[in-house]
Protein backbone atom coordinates (compact mmCIF):
# COMPACT_ATOMS: atom_id res chain seq x y z
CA UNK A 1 -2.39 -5.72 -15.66
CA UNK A 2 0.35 -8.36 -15.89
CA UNK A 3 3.05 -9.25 -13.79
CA UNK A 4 5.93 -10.75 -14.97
CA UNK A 5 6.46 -14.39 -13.95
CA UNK A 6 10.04 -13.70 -12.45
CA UNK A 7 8.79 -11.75 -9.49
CA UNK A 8 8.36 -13.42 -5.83
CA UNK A 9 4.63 -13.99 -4.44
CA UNK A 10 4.74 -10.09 -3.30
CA UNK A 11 5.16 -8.84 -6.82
CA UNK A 12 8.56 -7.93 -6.12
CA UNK A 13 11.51 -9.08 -8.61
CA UNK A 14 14.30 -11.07 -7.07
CA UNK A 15 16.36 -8.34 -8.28
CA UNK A 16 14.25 -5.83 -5.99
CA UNK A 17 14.68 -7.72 -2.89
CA UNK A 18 18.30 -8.20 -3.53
CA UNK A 19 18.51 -4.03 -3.84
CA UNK A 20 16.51 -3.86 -0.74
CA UNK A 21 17.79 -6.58 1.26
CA UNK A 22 21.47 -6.18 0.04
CA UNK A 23 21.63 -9.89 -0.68
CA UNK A 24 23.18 -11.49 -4.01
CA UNK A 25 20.39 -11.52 -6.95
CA UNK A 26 21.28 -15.29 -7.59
CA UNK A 27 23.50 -16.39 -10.75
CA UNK A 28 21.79 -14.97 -13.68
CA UNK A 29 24.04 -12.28 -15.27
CA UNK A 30 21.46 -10.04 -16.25
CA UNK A 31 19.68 -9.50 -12.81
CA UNK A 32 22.78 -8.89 -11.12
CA UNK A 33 23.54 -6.16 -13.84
CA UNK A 34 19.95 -4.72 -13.23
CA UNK A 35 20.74 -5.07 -9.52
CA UNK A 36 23.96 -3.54 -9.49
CA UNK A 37 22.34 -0.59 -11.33
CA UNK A 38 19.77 -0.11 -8.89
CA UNK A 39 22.07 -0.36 -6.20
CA UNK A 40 24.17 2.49 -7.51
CA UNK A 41 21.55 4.77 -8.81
CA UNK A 42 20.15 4.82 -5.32
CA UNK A 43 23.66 5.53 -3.71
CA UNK A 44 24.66 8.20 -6.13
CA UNK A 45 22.62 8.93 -9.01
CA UNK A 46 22.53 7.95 -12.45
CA UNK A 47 25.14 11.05 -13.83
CA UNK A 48 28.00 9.57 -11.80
CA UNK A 49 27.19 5.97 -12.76
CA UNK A 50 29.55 4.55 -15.13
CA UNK A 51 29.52 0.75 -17.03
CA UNK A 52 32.82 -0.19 -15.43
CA UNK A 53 30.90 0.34 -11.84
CA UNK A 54 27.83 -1.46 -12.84
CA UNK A 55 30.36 -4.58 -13.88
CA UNK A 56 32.40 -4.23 -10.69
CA UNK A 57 29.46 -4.05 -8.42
CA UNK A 58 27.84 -7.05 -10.63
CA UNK A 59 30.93 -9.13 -10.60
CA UNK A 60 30.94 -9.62 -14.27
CA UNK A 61 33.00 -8.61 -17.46
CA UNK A 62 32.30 -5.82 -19.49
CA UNK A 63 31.90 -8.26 -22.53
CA UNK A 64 29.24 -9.65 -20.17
CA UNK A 65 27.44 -6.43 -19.71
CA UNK A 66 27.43 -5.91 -23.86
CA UNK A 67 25.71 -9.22 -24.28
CA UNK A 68 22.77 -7.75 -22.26
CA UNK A 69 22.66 -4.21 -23.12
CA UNK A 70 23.90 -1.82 -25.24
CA UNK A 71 24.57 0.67 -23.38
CA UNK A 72 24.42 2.03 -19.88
CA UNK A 73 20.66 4.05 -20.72
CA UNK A 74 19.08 0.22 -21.99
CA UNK A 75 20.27 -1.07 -18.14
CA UNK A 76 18.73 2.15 -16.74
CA UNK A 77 15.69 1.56 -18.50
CA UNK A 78 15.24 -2.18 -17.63
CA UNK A 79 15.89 -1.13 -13.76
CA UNK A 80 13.08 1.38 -14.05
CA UNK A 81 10.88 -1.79 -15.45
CA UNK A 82 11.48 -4.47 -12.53
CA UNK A 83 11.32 -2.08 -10.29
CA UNK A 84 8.33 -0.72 -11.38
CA UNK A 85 6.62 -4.17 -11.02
CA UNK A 86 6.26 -4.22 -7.40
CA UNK A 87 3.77 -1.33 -7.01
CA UNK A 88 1.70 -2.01 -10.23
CA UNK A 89 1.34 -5.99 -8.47
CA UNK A 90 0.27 -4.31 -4.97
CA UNK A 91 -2.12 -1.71 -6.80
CA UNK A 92 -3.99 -4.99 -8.55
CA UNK A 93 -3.78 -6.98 -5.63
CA UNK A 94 -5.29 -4.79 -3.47
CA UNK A 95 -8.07 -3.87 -5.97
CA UNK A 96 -8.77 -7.74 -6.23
CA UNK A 97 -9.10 -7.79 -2.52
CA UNK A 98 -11.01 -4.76 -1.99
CA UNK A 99 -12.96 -4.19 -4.95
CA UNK A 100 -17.03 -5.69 -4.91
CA UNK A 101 -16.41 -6.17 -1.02
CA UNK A 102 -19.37 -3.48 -0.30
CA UNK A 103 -16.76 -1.69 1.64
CA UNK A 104 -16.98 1.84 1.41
CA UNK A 105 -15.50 3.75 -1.74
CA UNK A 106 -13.39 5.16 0.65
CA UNK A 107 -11.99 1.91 1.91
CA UNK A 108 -11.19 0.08 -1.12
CA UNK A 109 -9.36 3.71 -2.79
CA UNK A 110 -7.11 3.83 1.02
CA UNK A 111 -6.35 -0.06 0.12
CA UNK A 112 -5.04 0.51 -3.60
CA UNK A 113 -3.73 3.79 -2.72
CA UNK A 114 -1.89 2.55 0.49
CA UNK A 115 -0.67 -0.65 -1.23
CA UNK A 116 1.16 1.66 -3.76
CA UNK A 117 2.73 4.38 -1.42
CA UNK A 118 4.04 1.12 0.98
CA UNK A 119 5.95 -0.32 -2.04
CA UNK A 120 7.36 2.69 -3.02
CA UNK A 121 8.10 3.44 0.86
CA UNK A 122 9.99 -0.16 1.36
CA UNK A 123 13.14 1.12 -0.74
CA UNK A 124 13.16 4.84 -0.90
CA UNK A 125 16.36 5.74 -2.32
CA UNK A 126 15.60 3.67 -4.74
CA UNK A 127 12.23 4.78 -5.30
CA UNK A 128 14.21 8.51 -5.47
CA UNK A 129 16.35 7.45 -7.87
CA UNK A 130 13.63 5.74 -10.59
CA UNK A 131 11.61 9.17 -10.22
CA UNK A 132 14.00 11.68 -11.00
CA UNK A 133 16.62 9.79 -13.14
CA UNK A 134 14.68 7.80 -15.86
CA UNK A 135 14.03 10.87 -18.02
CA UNK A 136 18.15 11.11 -17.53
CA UNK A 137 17.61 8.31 -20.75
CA UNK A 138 16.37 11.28 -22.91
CA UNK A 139 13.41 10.32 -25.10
CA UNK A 140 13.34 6.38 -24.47
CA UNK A 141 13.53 7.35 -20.45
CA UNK A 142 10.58 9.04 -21.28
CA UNK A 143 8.72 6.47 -22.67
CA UNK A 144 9.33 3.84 -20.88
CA UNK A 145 7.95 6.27 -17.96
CA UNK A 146 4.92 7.03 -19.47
CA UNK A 147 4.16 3.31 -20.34
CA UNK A 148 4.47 2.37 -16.58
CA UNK A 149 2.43 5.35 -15.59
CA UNK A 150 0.17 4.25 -18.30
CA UNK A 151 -0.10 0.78 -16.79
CA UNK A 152 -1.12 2.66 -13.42
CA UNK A 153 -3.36 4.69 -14.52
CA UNK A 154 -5.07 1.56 -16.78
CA UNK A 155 -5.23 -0.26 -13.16
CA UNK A 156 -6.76 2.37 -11.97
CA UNK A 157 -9.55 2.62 -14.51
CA UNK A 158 -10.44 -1.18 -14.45
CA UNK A 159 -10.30 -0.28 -9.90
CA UNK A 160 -13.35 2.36 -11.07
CA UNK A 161 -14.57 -0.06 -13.53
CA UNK A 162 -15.45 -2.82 -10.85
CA UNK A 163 -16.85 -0.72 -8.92
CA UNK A 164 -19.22 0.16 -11.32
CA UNK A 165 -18.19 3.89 -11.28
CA UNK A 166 -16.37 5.47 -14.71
CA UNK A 167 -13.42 6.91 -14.89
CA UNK A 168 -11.25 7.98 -18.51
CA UNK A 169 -8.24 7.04 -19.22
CA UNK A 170 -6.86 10.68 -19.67
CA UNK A 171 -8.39 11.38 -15.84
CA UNK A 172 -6.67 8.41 -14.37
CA UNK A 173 -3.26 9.86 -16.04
CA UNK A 174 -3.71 13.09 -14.35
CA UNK A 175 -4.52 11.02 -10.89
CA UNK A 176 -1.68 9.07 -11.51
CA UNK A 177 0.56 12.01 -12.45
CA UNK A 178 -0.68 13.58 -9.14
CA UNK A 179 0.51 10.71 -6.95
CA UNK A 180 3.77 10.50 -7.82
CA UNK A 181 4.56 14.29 -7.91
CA UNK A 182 3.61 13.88 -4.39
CA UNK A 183 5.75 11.05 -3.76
CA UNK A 184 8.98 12.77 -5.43
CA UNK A 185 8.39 16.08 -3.81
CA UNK A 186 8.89 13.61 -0.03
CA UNK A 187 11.69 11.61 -1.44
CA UNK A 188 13.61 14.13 -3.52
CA UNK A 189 15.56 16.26 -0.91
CA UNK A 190 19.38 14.64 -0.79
CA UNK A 191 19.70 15.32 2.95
CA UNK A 192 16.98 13.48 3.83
CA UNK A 193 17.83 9.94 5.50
CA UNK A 194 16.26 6.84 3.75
CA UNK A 195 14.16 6.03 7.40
CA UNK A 196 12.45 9.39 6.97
CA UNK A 197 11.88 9.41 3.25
CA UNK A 198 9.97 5.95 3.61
CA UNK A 199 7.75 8.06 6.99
CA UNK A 200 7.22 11.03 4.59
CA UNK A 201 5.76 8.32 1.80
CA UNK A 202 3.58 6.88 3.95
CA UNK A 203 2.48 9.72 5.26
CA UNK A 204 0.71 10.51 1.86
CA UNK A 205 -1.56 7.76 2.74
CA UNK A 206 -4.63 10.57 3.69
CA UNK A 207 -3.93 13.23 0.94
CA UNK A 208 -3.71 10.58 -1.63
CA UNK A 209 -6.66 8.64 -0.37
CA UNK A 210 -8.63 12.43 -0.29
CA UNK A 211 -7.92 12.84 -4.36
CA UNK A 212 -8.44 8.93 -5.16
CA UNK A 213 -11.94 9.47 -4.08
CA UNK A 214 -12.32 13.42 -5.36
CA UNK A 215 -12.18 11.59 -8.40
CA UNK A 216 -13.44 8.35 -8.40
CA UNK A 217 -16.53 8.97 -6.09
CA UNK A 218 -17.94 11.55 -8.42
């Protein structure tokens, strides 16, 4: 599982922190486009999101914005990427940490499994936002989705791998799948305040630990 080489030492993309910290993203005109577009898709949703906000929130021109991307759906979709980074660098460092330890199965699954739900947990409206809008990017939001639950799942089969215990890819899919249903059925309610969303995420931290090892302590 790789990381991409532009993310701080927590696996989180300057862009991410400046979403989550409300800070400025630093000069480069394509992070502040990708930040300004996660910024506004967790304040109101990707429908009501037009180029001429993500440029005004960005602080650039809209001849700026079409040197980057194409069109509002490629921002979207490079969002849903950095963002995604963050979790899929907590799930493989805490599987480097845990895994060959002799801790119990049970321990090293509540590490990888708690490491993922406190990522998404540290910016839930945000974490909202990537889980119901990317398929909003028709076919390509679909992909791209699949490709970082694909990475997940992968992390999790190299976890079970270590371990010395098998797991398929297609099995680690479902797991995966699984997760984050349960993570958009806490986070998807609109009246829900951002403090609460991030409890009800890491409040998962049992039930997911309970089907990490239903499956991977076979």
């Amino acid at each position: 599982m790789t990381v991409s080489a532009h993310t701080t030492e927590s696996g989180e993309h300057p862009v991410v922190v400046a979403i989550r910290t409300g800070t400025a993203p630093g000069s480069d005109h394509r992070d502040r486009l990708i930040a300004a577009m996660g910024e506004l898709l967790a304040e109101q949703g990707y429908a009501s999101v037009t180029v001429t906000d993500v440029v005004a929130r960005a602080r650039v021109s809209k001849r700026t914005f079409y040197q980057h991307f194409a069109d509002r759906e490629e921002c979207l979709l490079a969002t849903y990427r950095v963002v995604a980074e963050a979790p899929l660098h907590r799930i493989a460092e805490a599987a480097a940490s845990t895994v060959g330890t002799g801790r119990p199965v049970r321990e090293e699954i509540a590490g990888v499994t708690g490491a993922y739900l406190a990522a998404m947990a540290e910016h839930p409206l945000l974490t909202r936002a990537m889980l119901t809008e990317v398929g909003s990017a028709g076919p390509a939001g679909l992909a791209v989705r699949r490709e970082v639950m694909r990475r997940f799942a992968d992390g999790l089969v190299a976890l079970a791998s270590a371990g010395g215990r098998e797991l398929s890819g297609g099995v680690a899919q479902a797991l995966v799948g699984g997760i984050n249903e349960l993570v958009l059925e806490a986070v998807e309610s609109a009246d829900v305040a951002a403090p609460q969303m991030a409890e009800a995420i890491l409040a998962l931290g049992d039930t997911v630990t309970e089907l990490g090892v239903a499956v991977l302590d076979r």
